[in-house]
C-alpha atoms as a PDB file:
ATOM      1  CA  UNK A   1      36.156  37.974 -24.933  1.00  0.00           C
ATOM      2  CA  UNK A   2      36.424  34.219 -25.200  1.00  0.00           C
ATOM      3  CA  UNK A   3      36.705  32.208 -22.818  1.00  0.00           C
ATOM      4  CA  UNK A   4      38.453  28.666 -22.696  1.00  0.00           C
ATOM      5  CA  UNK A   5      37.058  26.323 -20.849  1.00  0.00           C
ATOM      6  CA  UNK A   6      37.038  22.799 -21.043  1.00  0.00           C
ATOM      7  CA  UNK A   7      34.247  20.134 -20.942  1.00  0.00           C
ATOM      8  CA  UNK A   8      34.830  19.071 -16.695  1.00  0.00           C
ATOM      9  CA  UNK A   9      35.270  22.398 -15.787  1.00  0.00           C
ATOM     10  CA  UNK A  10      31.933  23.304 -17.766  1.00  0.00           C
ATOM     11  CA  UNK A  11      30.269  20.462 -15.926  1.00  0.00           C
ATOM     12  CA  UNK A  12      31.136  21.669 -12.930  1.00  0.00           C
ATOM     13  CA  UNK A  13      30.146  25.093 -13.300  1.00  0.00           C
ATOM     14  CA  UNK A  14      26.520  23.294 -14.387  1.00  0.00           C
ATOM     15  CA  UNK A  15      26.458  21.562 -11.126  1.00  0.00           C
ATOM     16  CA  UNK A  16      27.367  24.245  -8.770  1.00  0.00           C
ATOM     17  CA  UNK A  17      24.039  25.432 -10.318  1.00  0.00           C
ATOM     18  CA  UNK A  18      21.435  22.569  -9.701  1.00  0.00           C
ATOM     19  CA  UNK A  19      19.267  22.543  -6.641  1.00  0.00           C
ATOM     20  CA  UNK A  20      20.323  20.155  -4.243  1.00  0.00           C
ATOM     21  CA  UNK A  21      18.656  16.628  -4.683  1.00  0.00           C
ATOM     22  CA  UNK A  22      16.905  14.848  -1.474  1.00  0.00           C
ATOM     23  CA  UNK A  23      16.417  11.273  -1.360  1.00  0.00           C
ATOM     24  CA  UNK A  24      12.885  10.036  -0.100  1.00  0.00           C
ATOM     25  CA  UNK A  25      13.947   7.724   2.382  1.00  0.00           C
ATOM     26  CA  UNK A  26      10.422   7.453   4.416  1.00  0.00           C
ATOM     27  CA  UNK A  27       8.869   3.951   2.987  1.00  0.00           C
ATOM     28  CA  UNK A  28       4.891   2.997   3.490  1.00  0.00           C
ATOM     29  CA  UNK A  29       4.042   1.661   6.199  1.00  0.00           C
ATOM     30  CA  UNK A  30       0.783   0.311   7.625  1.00  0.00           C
ATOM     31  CA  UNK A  31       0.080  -0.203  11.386  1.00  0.00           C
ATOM     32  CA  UNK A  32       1.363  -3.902  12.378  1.00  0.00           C
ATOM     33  CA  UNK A  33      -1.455  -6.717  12.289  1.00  0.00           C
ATOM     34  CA  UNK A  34      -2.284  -7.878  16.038  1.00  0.00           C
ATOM     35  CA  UNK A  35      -3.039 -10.983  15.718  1.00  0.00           C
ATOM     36  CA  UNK A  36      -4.247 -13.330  18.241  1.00  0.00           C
ATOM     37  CA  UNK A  37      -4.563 -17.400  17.995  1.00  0.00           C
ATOM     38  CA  UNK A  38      -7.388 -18.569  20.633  1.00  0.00           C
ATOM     39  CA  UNK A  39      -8.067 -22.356  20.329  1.00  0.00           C
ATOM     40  CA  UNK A  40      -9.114 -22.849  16.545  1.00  0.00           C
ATOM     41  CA  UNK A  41      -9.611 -19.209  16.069  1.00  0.00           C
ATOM     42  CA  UNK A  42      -7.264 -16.605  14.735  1.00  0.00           C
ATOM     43  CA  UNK A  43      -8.275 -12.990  15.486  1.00  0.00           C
ATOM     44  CA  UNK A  44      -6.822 -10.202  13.642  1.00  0.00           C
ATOM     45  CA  UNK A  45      -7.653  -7.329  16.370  1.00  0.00           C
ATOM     46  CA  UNK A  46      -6.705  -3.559  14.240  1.00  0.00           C
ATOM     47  CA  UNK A  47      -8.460  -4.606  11.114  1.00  0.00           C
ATOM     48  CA  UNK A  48      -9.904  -1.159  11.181  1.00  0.00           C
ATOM     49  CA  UNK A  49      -7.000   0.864  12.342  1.00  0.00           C
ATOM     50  CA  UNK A  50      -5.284  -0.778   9.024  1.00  0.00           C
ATOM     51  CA  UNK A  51      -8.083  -0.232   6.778  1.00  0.00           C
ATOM     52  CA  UNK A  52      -8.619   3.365   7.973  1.00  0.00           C
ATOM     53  CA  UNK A  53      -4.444   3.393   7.366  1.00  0.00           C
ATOM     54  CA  UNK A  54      -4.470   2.254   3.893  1.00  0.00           C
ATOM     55  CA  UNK A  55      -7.733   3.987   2.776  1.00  0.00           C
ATOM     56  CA  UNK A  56      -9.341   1.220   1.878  1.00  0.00           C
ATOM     57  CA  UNK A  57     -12.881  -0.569   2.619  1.00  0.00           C
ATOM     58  CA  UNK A  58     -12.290  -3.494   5.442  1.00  0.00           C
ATOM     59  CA  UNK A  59     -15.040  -5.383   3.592  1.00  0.00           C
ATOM     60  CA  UNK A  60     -12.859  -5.355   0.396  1.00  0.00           C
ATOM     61  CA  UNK A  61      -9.752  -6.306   2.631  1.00  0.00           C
ATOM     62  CA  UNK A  62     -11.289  -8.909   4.598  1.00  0.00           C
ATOM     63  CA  UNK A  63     -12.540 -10.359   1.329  1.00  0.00           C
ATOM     64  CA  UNK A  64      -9.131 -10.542   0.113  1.00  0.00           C
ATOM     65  CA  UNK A  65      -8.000 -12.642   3.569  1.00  0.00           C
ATOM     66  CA  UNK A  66     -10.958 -14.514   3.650  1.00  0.00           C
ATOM     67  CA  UNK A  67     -10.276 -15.914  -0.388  1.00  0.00           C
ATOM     68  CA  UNK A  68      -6.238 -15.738  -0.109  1.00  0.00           C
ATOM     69  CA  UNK A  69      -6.459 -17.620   3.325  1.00  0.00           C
ATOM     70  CA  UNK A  70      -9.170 -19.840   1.928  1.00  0.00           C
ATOM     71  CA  UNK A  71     -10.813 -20.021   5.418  1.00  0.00           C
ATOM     72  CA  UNK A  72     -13.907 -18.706   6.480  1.00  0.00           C
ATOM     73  CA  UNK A  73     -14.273 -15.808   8.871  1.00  0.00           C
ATOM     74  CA  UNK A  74     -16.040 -12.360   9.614  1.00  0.00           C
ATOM     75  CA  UNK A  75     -15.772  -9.073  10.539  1.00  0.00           C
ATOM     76  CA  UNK A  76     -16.669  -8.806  14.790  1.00  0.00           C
ATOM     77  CA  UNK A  77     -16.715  -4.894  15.311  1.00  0.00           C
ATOM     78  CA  UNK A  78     -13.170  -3.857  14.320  1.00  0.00           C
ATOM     79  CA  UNK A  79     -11.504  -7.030  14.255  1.00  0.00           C
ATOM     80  CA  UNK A  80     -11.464 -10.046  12.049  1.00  0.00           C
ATOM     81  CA  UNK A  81     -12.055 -13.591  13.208  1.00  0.00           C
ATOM     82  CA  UNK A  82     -10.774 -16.381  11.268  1.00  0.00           C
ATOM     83  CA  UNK A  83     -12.069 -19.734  11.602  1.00  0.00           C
ATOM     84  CA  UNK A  84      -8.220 -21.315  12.017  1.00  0.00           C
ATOM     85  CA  UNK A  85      -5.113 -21.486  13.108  1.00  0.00           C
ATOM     86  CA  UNK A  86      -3.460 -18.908  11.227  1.00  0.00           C
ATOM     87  CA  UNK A  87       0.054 -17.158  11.872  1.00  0.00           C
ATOM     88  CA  UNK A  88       0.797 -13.737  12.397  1.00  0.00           C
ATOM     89  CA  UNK A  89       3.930 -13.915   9.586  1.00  0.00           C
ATOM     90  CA  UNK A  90       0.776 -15.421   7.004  1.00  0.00           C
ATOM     91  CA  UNK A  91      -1.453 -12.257   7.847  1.00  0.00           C
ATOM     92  CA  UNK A  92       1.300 -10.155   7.410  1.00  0.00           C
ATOM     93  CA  UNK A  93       2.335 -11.617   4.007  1.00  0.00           C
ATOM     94  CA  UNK A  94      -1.200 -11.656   2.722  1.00  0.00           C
ATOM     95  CA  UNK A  95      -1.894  -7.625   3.817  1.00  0.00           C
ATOM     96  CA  UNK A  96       1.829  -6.990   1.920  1.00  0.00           C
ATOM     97  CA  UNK A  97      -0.223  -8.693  -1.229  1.00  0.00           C
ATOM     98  CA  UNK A  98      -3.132  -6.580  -0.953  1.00  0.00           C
ATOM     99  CA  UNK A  99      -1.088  -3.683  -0.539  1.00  0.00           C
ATOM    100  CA  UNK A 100       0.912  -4.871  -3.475  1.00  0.00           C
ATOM    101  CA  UNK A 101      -1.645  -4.956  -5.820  1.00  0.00           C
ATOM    102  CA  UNK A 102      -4.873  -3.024  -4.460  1.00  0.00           C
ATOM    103  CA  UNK A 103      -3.072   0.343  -2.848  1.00  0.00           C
ATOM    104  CA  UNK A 104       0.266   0.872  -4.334  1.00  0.00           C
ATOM    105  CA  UNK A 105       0.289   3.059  -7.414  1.00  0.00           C
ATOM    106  CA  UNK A 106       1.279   0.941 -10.292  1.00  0.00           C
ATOM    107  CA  UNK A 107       2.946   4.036 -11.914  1.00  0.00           C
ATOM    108  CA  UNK A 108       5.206   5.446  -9.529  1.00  0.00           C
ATOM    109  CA  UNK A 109       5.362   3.383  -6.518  1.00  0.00           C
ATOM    110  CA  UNK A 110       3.387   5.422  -3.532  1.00  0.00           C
ATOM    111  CA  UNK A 111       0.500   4.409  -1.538  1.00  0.00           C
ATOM    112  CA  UNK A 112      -1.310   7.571  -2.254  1.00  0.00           C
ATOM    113  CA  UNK A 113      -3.903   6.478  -3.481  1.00  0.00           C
ATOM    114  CA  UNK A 114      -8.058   6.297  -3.117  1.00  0.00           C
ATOM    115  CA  UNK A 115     -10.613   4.134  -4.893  1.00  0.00           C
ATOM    116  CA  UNK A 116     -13.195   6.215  -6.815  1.00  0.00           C
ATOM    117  CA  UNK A 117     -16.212   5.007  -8.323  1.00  0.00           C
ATOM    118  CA  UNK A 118     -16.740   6.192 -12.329  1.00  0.00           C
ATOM    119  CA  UNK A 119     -19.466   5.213 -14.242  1.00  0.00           C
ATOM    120  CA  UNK A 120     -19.751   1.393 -13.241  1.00  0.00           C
ATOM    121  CA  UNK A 121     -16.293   0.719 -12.112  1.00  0.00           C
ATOM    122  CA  UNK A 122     -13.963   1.833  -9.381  1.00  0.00           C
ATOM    123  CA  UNK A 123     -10.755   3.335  -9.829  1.00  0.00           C
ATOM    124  CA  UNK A 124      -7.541   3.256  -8.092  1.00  0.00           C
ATOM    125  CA  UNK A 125      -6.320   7.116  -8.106  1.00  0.00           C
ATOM    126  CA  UNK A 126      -2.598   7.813  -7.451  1.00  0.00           C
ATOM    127  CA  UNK A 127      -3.236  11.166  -5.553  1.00  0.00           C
ATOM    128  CA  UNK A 128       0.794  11.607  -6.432  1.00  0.00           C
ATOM    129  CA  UNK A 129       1.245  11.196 -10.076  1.00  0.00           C
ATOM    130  CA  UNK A 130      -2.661  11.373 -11.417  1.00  0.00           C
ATOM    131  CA  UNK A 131      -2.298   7.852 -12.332  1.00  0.00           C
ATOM    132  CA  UNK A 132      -5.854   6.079 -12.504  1.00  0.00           C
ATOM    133  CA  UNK A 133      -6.366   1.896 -13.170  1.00  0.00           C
ATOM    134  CA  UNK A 134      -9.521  -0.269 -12.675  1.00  0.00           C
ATOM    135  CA  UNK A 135      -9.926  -1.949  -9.100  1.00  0.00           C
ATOM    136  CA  UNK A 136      -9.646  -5.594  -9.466  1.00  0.00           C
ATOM    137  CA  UNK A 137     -12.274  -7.372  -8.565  1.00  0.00           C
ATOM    138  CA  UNK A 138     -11.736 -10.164  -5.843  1.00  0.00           C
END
């Protein structure tokens, strides 16, 4: 028996067969800075709470601020204290760089990822796609 069918109607048929495709819609996102300008001081107060959010050592992130912002500062319990006058919109920019390029997976995108030490280097691992890089250094 032969059947005659012709090339939409086969596509069709295909189709009808294919699982059902869901978009990811949900996009990374970190807890918002709180920051605080006191005088000549700028206080970022949930360092930790974003740190703990993006995996990530607050050391290495406040090193990143500290050189990006090119202002001096340190770490006061879980917050950050910068030695300036520094806007909330600048923090914010600066932690979407160091997400950027120290958390998202260069491969496919997601922020699943976890520094490992190997031999004498750490390693960004995607815990998504099995992707693995060097860490920058800052």
């Amino acid at each position: 028996m032969i059947m005659d069918y012709n090339y939409s109607e086969l596509l069709k048929k295909a189709k009808k067969g294919l699982p059902e495709v869901k978009k990811e819609s949900s996009r990374f996102e970190f807890p918002k800075a709180v920051v605080e300008v006191i005088g000549r001081q700028t206080t970022i107060r949930n360092l930790s709470d974003i740190a703990k959010a993006l995996r990530r050592d607050p050391k290495h992130i406040v090193k990143f601020l500290l050189k990006e912002l090119a202002i001096p500062g340190n770490m006061t319990g879980s917050e950050l204290v910068l030695q300036g006058k520094i806007y909330e919109s600048m923090v914010k920019k600066k932690l979407e760089d160091y997400i950027k390029e120290f958390v998202l997976c260069k491969e496919c995108g997601k922020a699943d990822t976890v520094v490992e030490k190997k031999a004498d280097a750490l390693m960004v691992k995607c815990e998504a796609c099995g992707a693995s890089r060097p860490l920058q250094a800052i």
